[in-house]
PDB file of N, CA and C in Angstrom:
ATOM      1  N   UNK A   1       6.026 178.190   1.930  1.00  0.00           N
ATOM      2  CA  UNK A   1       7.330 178.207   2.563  1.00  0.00           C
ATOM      3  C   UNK A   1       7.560 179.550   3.235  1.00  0.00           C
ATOM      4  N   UNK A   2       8.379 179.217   4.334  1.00  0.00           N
ATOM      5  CA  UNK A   2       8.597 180.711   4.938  1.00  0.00           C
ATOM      6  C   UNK A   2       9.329 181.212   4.349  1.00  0.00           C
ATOM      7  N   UNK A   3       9.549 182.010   4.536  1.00  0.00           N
ATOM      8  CA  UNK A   3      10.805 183.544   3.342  1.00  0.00           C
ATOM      9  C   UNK A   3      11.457 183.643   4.787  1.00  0.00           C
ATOM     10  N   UNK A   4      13.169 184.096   4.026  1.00  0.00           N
ATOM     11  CA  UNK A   4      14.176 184.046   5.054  1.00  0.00           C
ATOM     12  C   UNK A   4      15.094 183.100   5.809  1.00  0.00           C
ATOM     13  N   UNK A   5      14.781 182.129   5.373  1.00  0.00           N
ATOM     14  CA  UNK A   5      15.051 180.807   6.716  1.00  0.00           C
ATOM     15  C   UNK A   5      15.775 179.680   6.222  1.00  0.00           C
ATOM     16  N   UNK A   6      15.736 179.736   5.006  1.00  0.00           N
ATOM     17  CA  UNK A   6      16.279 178.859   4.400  1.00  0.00           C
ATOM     18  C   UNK A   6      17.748 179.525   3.496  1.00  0.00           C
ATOM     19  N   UNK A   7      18.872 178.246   3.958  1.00  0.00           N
ATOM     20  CA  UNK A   7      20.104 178.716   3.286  1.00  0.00           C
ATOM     21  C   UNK A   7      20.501 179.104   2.071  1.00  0.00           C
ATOM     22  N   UNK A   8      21.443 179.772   1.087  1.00  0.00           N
ATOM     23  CA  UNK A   8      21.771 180.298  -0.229  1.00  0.00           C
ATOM     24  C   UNK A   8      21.801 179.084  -0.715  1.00  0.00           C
ATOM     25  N   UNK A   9      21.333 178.597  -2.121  1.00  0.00           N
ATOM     26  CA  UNK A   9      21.616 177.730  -2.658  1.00  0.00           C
ATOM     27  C   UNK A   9      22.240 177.989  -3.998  1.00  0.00           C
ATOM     28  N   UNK A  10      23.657 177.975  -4.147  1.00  0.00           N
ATOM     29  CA  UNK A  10      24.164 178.716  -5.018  1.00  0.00           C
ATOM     30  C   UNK A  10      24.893 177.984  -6.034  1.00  0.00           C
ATOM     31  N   UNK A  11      25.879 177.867  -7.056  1.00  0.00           N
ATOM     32  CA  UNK A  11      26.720 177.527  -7.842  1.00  0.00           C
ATOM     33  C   UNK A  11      28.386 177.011  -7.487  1.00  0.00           C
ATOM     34  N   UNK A  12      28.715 175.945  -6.758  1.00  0.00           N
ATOM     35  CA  UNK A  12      30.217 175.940  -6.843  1.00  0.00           C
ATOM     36  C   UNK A  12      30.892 174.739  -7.354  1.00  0.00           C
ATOM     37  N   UNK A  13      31.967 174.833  -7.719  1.00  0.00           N
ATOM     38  CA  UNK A  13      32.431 173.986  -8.500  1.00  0.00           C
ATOM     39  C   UNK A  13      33.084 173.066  -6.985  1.00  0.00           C
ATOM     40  N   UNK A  14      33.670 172.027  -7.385  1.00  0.00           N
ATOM     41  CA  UNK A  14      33.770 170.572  -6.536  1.00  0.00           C
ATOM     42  C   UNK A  14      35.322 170.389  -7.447  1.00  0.00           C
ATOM     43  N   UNK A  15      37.159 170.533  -6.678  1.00  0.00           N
ATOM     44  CA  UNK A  15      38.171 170.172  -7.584  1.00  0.00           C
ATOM     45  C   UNK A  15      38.249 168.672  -7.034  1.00  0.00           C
ATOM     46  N   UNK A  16      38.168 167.874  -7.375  1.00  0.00           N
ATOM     47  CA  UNK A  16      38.734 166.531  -7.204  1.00  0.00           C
ATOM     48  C   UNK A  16      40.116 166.503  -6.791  1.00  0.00           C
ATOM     49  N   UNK A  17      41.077 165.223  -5.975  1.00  0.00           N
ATOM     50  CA  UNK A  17      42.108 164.861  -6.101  1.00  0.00           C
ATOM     51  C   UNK A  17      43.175 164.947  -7.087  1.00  0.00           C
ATOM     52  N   UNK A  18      42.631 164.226  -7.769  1.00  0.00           N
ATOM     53  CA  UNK A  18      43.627 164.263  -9.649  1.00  0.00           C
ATOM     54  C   UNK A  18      43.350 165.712 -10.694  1.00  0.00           C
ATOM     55  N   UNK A  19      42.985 166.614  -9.873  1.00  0.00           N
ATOM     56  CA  UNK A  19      42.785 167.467 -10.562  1.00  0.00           C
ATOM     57  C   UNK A  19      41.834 167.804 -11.348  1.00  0.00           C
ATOM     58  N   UNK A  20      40.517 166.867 -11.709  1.00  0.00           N
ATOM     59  CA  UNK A  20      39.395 167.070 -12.508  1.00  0.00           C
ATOM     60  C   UNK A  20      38.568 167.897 -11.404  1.00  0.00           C
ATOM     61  N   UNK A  21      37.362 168.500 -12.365  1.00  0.00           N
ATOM     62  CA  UNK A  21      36.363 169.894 -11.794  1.00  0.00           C
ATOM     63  C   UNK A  21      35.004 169.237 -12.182  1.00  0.00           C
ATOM     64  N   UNK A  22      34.032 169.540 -11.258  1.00  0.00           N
ATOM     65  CA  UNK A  22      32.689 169.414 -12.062  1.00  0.00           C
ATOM     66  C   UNK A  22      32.090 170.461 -11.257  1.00  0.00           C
ATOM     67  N   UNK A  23      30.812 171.563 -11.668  1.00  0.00           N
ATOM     68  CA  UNK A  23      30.116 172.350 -11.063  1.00  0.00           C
ATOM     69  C   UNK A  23      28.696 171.493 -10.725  1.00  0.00           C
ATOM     70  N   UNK A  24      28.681 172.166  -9.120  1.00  0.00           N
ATOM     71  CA  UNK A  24      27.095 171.594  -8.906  1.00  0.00           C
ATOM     72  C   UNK A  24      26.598 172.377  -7.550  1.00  0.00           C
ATOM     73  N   UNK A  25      25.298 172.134  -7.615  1.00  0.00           N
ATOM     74  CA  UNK A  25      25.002 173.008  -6.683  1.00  0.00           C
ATOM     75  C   UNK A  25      24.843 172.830  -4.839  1.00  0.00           C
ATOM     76  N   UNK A  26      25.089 173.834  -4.513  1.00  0.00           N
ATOM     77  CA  UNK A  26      25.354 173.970  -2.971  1.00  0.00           C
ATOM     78  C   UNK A  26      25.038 175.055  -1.865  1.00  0.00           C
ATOM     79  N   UNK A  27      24.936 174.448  -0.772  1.00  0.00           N
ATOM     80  CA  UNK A  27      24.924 175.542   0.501  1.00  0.00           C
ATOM     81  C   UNK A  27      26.168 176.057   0.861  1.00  0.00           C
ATOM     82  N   UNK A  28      27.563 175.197   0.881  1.00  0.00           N
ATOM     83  CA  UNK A  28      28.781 175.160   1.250  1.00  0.00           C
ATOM     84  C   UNK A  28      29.093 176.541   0.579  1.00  0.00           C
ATOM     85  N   UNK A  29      29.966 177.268   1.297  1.00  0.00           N
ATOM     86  CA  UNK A  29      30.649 178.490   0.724  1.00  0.00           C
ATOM     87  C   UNK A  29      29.515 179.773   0.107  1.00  0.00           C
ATOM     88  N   UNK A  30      30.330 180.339  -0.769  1.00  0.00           N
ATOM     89  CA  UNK A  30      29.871 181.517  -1.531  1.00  0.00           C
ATOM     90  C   UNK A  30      29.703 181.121  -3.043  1.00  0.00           C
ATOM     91  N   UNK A  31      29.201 181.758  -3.737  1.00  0.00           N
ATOM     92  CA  UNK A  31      28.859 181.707  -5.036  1.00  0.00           C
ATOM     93  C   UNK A  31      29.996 181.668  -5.757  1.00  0.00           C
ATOM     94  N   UNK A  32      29.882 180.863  -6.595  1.00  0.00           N
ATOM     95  CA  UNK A  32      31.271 180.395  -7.634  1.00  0.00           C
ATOM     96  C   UNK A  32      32.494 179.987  -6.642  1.00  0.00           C
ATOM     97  N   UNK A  33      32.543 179.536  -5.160  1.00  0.00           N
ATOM     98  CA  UNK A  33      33.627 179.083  -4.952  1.00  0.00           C
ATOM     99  C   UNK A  33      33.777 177.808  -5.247  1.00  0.00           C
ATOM    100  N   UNK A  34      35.323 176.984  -5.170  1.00  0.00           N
ATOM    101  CA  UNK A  34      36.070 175.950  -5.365  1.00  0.00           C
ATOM    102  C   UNK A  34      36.204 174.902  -3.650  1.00  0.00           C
ATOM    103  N   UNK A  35      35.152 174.229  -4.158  1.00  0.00           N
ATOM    104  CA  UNK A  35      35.689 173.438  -2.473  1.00  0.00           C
ATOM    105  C   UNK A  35      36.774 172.630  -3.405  1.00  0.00           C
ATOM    106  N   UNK A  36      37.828 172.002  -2.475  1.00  0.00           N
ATOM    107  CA  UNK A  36      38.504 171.402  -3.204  1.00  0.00           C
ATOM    108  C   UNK A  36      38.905 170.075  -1.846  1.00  0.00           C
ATOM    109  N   UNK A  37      38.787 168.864  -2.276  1.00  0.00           N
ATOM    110  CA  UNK A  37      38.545 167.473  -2.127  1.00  0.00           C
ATOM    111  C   UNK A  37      40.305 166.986  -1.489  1.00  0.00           C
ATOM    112  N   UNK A  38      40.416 166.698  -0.032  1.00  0.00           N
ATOM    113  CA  UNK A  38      41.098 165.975   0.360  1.00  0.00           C
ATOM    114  C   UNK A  38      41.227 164.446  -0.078  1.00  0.00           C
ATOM    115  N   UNK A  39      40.099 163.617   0.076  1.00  0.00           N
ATOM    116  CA  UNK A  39      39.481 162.665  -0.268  1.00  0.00           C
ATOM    117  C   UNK A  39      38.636 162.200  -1.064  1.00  0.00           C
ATOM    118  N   UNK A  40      38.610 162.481  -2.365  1.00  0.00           N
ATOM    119  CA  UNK A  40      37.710 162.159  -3.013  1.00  0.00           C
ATOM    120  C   UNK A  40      37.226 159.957  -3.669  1.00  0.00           C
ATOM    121  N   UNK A  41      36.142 160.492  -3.760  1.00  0.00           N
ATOM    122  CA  UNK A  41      36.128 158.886  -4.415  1.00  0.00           C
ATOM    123  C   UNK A  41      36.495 157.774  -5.512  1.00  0.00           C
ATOM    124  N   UNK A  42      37.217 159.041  -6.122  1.00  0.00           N
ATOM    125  CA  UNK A  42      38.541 158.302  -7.158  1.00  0.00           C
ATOM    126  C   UNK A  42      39.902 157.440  -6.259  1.00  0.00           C
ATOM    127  N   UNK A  43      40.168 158.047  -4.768  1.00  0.00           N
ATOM    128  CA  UNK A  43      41.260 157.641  -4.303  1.00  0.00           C
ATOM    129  C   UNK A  43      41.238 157.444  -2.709  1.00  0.00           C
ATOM    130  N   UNK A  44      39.892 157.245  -2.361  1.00  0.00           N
ATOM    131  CA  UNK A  44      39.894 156.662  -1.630  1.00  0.00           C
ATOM    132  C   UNK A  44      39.481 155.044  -1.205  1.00  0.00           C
ATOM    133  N   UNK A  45      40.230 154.422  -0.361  1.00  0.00           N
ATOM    134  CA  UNK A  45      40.145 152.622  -0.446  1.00  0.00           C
ATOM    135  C   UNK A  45      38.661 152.189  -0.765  1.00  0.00           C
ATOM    136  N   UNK A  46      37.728 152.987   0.005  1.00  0.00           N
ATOM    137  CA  UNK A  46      36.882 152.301   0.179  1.00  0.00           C
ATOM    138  C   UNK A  46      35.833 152.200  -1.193  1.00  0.00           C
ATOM    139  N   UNK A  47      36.480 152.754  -1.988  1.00  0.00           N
ATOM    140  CA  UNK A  47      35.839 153.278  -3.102  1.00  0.00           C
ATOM    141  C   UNK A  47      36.280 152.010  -4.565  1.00  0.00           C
ATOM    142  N   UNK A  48      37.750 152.328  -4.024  1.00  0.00           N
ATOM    143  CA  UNK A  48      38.654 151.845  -5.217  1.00  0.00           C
ATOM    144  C   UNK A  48      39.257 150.399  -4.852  1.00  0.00           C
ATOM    145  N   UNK A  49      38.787 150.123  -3.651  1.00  0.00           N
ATOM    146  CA  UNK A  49      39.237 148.543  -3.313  1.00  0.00           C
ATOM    147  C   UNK A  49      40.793 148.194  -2.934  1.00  0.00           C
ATOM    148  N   UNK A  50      41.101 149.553  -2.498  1.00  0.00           N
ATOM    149  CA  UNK A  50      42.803 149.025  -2.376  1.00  0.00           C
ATOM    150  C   UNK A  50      42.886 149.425  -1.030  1.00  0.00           C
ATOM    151  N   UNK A  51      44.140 148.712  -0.575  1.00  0.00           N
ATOM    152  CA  UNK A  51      44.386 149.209   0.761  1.00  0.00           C
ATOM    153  C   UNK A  51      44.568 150.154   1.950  1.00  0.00           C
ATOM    154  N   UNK A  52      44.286 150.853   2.730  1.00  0.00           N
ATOM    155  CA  UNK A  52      44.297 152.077   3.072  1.00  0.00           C
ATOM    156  C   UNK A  52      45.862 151.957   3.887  1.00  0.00           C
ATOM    157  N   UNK A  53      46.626 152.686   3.793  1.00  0.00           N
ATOM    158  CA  UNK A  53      48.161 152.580   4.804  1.00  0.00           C
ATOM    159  C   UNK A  53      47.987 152.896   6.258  1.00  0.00           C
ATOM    160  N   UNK A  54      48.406 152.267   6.837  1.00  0.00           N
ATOM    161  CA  UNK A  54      48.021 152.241   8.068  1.00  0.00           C
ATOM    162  C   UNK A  54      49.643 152.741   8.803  1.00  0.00           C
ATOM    163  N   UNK A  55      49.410 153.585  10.018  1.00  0.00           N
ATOM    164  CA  UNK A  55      50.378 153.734  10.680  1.00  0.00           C
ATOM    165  C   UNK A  55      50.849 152.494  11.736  1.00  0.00           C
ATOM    166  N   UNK A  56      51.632 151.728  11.053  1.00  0.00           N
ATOM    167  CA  UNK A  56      51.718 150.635  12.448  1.00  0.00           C
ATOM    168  C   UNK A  56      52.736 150.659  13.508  1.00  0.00           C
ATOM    169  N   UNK A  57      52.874 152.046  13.765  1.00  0.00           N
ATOM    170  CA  UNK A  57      54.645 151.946  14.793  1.00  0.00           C
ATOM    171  C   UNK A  57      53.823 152.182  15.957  1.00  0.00           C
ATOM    172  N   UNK A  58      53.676 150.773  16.461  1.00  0.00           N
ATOM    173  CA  UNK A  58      53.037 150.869  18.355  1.00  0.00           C
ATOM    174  C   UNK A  58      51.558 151.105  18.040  1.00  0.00           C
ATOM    175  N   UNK A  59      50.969 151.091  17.303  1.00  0.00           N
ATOM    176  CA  UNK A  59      49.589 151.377  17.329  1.00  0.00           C
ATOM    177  C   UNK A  59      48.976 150.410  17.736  1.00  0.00           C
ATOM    178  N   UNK A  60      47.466 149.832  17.340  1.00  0.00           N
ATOM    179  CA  UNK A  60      46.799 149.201  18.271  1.00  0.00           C
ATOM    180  C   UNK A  60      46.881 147.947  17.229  1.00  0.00           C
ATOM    181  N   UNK A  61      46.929 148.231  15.675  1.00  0.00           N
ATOM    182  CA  UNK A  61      47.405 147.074  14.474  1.00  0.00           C
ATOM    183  C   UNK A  61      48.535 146.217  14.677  1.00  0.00           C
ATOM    184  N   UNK A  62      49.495 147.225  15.232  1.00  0.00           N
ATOM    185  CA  UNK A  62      50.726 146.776  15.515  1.00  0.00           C
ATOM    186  C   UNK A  62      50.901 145.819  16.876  1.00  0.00           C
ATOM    187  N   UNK A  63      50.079 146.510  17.957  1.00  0.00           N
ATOM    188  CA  UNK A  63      50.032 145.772  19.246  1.00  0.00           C
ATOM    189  C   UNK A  63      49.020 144.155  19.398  1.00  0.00           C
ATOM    190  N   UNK A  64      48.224 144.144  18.012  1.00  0.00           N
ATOM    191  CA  UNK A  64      47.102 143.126  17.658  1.00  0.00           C
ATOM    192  C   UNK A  64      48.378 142.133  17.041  1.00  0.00           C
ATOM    193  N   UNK A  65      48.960 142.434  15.793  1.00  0.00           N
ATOM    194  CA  UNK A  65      49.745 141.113  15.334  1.00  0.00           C
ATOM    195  C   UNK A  65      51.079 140.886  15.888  1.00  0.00           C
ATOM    196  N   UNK A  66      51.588 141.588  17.015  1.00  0.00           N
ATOM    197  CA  UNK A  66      51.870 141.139  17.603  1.00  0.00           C
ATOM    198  C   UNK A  66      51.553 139.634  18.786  1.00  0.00           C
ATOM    199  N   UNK A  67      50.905 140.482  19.261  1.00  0.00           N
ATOM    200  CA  UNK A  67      49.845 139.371  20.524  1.00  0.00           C
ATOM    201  C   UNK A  67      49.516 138.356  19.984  1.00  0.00           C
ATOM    202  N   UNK A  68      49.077 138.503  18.339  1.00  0.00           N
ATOM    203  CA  UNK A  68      48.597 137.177  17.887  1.00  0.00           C
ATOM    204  C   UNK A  68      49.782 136.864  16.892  1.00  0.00           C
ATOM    205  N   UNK A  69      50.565 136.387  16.951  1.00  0.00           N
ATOM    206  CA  UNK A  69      51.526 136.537  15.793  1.00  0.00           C
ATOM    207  C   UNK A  69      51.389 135.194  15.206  1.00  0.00           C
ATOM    208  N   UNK A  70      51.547 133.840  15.689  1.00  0.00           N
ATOM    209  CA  UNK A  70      51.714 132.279  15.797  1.00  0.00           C
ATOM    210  C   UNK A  70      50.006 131.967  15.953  1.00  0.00           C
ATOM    211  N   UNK A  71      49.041 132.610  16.215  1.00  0.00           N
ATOM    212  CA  UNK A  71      47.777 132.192  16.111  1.00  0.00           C
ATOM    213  C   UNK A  71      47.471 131.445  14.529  1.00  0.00           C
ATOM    214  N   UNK A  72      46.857 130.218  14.886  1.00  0.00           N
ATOM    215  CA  UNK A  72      46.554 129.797  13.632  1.00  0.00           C
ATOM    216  C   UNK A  72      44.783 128.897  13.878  1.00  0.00           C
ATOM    217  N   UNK A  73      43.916 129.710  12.826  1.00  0.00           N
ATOM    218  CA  UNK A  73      42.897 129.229  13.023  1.00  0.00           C
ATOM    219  C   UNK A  73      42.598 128.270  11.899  1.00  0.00           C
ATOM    220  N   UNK A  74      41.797 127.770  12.305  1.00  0.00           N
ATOM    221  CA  UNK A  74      41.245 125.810  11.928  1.00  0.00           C
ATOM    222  C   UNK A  74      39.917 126.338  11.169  1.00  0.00           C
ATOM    223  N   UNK A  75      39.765 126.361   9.938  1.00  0.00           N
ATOM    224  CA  UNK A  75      38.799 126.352   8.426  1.00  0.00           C
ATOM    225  C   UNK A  75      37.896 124.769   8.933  1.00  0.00           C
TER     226      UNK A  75
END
């Protein structure tokens, strides 16, 4: 391997959403820092099977059930 070239691979801890911690290792940041989790996979839909909230004032969700409002499809 070449010497030099390759990034720090160091120690940081990971805070979750709900407040839980686990340490593991990383390039991200400096040694012993805290990334801390907008989204983690405790609370996000795609994870946990629930719905994600959607902004529907005029958006493109909003402009869809509209247009189709009375559409009824045949099983």
């Amino acid at each position: 391997m070449k010497k030099n070239i390759h990034p720090d691979y160091h120690d940081i801890t990971v805070l979750m959403t709900d407040g839980s911690s686990f340490k593991t290792r990383s390039t991200w940041g400096k040694k012993d820092e805290t990334l801390k989790l907008d989204i983690d996979p405790k609370t996000h839909p795609a994870w946990t099977g629930g719905k994600s909230s959607l902004n529907e004032s005029e958006g493109q969700v909003a402009r869809f059930q509209k247009r189709f409002k009375g559409l009824k499809l045949k099983k």
